[in-house]
Each structure stands twice: as structure tokens, then as C-alpha cells.
C-alpha atoms as a PDB file:
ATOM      1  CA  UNK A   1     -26.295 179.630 -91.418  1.00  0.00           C
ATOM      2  CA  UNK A   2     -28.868 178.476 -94.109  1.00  0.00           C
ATOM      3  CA  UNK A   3     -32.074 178.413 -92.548  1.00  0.00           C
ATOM      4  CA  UNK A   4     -32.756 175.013 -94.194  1.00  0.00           C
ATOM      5  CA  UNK A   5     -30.134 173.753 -92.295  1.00  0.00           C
ATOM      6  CA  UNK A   6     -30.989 175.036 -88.850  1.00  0.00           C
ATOM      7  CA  UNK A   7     -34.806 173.248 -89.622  1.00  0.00           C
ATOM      8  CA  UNK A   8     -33.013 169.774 -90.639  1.00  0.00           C
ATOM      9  CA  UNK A   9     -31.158 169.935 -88.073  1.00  0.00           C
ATOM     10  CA  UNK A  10     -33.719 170.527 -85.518  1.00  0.00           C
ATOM     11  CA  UNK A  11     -35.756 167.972 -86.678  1.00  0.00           C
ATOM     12  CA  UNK A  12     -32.374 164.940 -87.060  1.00  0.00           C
ATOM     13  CA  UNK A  13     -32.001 165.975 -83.309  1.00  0.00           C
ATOM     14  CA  UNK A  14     -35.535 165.013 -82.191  1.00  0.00           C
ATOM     15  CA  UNK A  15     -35.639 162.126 -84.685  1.00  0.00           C
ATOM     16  CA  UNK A  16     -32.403 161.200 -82.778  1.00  0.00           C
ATOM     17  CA  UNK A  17     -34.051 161.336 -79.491  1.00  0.00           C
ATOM     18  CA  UNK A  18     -36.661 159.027 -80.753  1.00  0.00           C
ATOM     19  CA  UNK A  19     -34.063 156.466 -81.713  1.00  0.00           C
ATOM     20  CA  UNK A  20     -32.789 156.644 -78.082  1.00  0.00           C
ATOM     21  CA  UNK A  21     -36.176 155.632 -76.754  1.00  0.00           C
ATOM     22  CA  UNK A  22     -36.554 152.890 -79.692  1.00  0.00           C
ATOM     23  CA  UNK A  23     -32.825 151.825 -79.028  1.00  0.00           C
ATOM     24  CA  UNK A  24     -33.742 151.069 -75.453  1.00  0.00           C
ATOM     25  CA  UNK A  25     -37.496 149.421 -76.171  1.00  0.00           C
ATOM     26  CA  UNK A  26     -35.556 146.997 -78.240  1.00  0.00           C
ATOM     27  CA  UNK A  27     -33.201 146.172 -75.756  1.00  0.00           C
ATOM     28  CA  UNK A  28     -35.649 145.513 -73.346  1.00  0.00           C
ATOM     29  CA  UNK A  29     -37.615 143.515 -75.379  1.00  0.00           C
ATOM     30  CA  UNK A  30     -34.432 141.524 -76.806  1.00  0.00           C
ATOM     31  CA  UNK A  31     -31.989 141.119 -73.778  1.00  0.00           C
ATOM     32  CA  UNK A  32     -30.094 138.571 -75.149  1.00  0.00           C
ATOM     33  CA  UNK A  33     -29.543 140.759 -78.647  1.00  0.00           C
ATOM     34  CA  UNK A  34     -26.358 143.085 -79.068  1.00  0.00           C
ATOM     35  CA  UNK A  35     -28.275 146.639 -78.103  1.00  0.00           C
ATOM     36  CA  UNK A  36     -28.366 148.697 -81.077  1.00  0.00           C
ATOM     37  CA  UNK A  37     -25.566 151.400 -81.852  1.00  0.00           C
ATOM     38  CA  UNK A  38     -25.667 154.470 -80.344  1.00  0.00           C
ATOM     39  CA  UNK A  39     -25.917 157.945 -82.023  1.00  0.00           C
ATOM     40  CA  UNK A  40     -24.573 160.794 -80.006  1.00  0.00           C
ATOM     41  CA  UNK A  41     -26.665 163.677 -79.350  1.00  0.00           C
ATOM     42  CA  UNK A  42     -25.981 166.996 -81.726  1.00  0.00           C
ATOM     43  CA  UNK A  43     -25.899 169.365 -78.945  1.00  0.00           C
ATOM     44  CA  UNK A  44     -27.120 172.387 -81.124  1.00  0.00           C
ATOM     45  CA  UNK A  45     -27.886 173.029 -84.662  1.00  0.00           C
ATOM     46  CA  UNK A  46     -25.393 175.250 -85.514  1.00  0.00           C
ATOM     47  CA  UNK A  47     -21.997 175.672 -87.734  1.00  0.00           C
ATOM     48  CA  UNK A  48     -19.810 174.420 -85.359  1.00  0.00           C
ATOM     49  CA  UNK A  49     -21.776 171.612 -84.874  1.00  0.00           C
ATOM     50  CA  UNK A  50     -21.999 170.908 -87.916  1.00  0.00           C
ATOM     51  CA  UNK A  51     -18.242 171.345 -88.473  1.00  0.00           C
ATOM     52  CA  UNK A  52     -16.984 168.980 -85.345  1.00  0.00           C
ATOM     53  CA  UNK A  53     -19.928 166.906 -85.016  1.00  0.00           C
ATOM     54  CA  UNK A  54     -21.591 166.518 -87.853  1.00  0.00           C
ATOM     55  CA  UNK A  55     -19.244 163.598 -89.797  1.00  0.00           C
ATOM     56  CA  UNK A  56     -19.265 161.721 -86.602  1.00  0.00           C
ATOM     57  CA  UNK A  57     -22.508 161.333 -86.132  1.00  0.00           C
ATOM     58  CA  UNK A  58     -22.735 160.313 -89.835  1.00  0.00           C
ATOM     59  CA  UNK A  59     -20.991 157.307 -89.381  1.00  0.00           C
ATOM     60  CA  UNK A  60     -21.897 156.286 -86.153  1.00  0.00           C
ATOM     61  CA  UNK A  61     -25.921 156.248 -88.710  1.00  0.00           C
ATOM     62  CA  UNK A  62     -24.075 154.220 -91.118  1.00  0.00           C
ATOM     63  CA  UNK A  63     -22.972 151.824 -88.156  1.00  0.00           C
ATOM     64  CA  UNK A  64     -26.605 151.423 -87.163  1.00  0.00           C
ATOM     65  CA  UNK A  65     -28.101 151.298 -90.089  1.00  0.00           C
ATOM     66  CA  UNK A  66     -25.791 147.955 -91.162  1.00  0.00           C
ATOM     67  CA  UNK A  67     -26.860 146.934 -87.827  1.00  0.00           C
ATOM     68  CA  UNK A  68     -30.495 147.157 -89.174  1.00  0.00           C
ATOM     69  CA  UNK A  69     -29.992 145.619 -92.014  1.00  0.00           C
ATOM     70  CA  UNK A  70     -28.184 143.093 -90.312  1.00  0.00           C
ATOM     71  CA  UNK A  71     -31.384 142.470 -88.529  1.00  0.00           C
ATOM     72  CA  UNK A  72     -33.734 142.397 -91.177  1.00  0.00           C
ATOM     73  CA  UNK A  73     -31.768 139.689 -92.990  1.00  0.00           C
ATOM     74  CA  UNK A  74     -31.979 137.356 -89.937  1.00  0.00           C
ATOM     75  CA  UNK A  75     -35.451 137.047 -90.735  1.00  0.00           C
ATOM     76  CA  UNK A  76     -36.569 136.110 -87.056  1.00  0.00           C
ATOM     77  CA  UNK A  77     -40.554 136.484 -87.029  1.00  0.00           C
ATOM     78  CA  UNK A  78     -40.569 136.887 -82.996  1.00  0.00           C
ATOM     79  CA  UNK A  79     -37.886 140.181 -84.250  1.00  0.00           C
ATOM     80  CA  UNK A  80     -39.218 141.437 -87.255  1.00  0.00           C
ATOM     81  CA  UNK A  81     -43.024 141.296 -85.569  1.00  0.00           C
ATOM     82  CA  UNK A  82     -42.196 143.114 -82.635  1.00  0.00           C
ATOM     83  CA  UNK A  83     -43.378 147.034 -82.334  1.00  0.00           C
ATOM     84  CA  UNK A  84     -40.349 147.888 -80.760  1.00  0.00           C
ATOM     85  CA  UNK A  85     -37.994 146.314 -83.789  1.00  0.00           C
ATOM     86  CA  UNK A  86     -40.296 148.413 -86.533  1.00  0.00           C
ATOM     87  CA  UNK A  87     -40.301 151.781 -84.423  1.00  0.00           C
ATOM     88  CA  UNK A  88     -36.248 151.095 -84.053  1.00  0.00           C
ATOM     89  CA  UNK A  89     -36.321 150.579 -87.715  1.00  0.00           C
ATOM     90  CA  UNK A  90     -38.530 154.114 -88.233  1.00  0.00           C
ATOM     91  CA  UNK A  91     -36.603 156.050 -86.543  1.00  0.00           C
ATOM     92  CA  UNK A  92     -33.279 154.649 -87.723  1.00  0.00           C
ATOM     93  CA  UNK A  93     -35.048 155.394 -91.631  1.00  0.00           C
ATOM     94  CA  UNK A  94     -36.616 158.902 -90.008  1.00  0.00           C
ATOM     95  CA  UNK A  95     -32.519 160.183 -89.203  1.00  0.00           C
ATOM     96  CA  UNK A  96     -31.621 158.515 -92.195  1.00  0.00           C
ATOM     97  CA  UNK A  97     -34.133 160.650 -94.381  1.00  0.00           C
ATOM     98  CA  UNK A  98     -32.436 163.984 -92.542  1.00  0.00           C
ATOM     99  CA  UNK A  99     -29.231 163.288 -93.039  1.00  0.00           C
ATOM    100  CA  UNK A 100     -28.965 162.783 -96.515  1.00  0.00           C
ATOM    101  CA  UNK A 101     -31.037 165.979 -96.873  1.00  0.00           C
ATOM    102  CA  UNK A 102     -28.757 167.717 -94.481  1.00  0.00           C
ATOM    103  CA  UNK A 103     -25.870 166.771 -96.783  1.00  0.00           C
ATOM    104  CA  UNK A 104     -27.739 167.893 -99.592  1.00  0.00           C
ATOM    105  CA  UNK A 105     -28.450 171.309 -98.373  1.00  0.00           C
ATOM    106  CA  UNK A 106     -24.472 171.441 -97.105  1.00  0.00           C
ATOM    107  CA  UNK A 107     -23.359 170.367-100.641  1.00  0.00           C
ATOM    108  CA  UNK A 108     -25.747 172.967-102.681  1.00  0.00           C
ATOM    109  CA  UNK A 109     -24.757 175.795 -99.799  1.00  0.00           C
ATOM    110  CA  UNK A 110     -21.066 174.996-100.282  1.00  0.00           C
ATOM    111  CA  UNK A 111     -21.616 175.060-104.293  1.00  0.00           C
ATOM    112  CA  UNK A 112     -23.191 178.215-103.678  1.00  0.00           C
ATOM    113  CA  UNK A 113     -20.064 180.088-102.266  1.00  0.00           C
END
């Protein structure tokens, strides 16, 4: 496995871990607020997970990144001023960031061969 890979990886799954903790600051702050989406965990970084879990976890990033945006349009000061919004919103651009580079390094690497 390309050693890029195993490096993006490693870094989407903390990045991931930080949007747990942001997903739940923002639901405590916002109770009466859908929660935002969940993104399951990527249990390794490795081919197979990149081959079974990989697209699923892609959308389920698209899914919470419309949410995002969703929220940003609303335009609610109490929302958009709140630290726990913005670090929801960081980490949510922080996995974002990964996985298009991830696809990037699994396009070139699949060119390659």
C-alpha cells in the first residue's frame, strides 16, 4: 500500500475522531437542533479498508457536509457564533481536506498500475 495513503489515512481517522467530539459539543449546546451526521470510524488504514469502507464513509462526509452548509445558510448568530458550531465546521473541512487528497493519491496510484 502507498505509503501516502497509509499517512492520509491515519490522519482522516483522527480528524474523524475530532468530529465525534465536535458532533457531540454541538449537540449539547443545540438540543433542540437535528445532531449532526455521523461518520463511521475507519477501523484501520489499510487496503481492505479502503476497498469496503472507504466509499461509505465518503458519502456519509458528503451527508454532513450538506448538513453544514445547511447550517451556515440559516444564518442564526446564536449558531454561527458558537465555538462548538466553528470547531464542528473545522473538523467537518479538516476530513474534508483528507479525503479529497485520499482520492487523489487512489486515482494517481490506480493510473500508475
Amino acid at each position: 500500500m502507498d505509503v501516502r495513503l497509509v499517512q492520509l489515512l491515519g490522519s482522516f481517522i483522527t480528524a474523524r475522531s475530532e468530529y465525534a467530539l465536535a458532533r457531540l459539543e454541538f449537540a449539547m449546546h443545540f438540543p433542540g437542533d437535528d445532531a449532526p451526521p455521523l461518520i463511521d470510524r475507519l477501523q484501520e488504514p489499510s487496503e481492505r479498508a479502503l476497498r469496503e469502507d472507504w466509499p461509505k464513509l465518503e458519502e456519509q462526509l458528503e451527508v454532513s457536509l450538506a448538513f453544514i452548509k445547511r447550517l451556515e445558510q440559516s444564518k442564526r448568530a446564536k449558531l454561527l457564533a458558537d465555538e462548538g458550531y466553528r470547531r464542528l465546521q473545522r473538523s467537518l473541512r479538516e476530513l474534508d481536506q483528507y479525503a479529497r487528497a485520499i482520492r487523489w493519491v487512489m486515482t494517481v496510484s490506480e493510473s500508475e498500475h
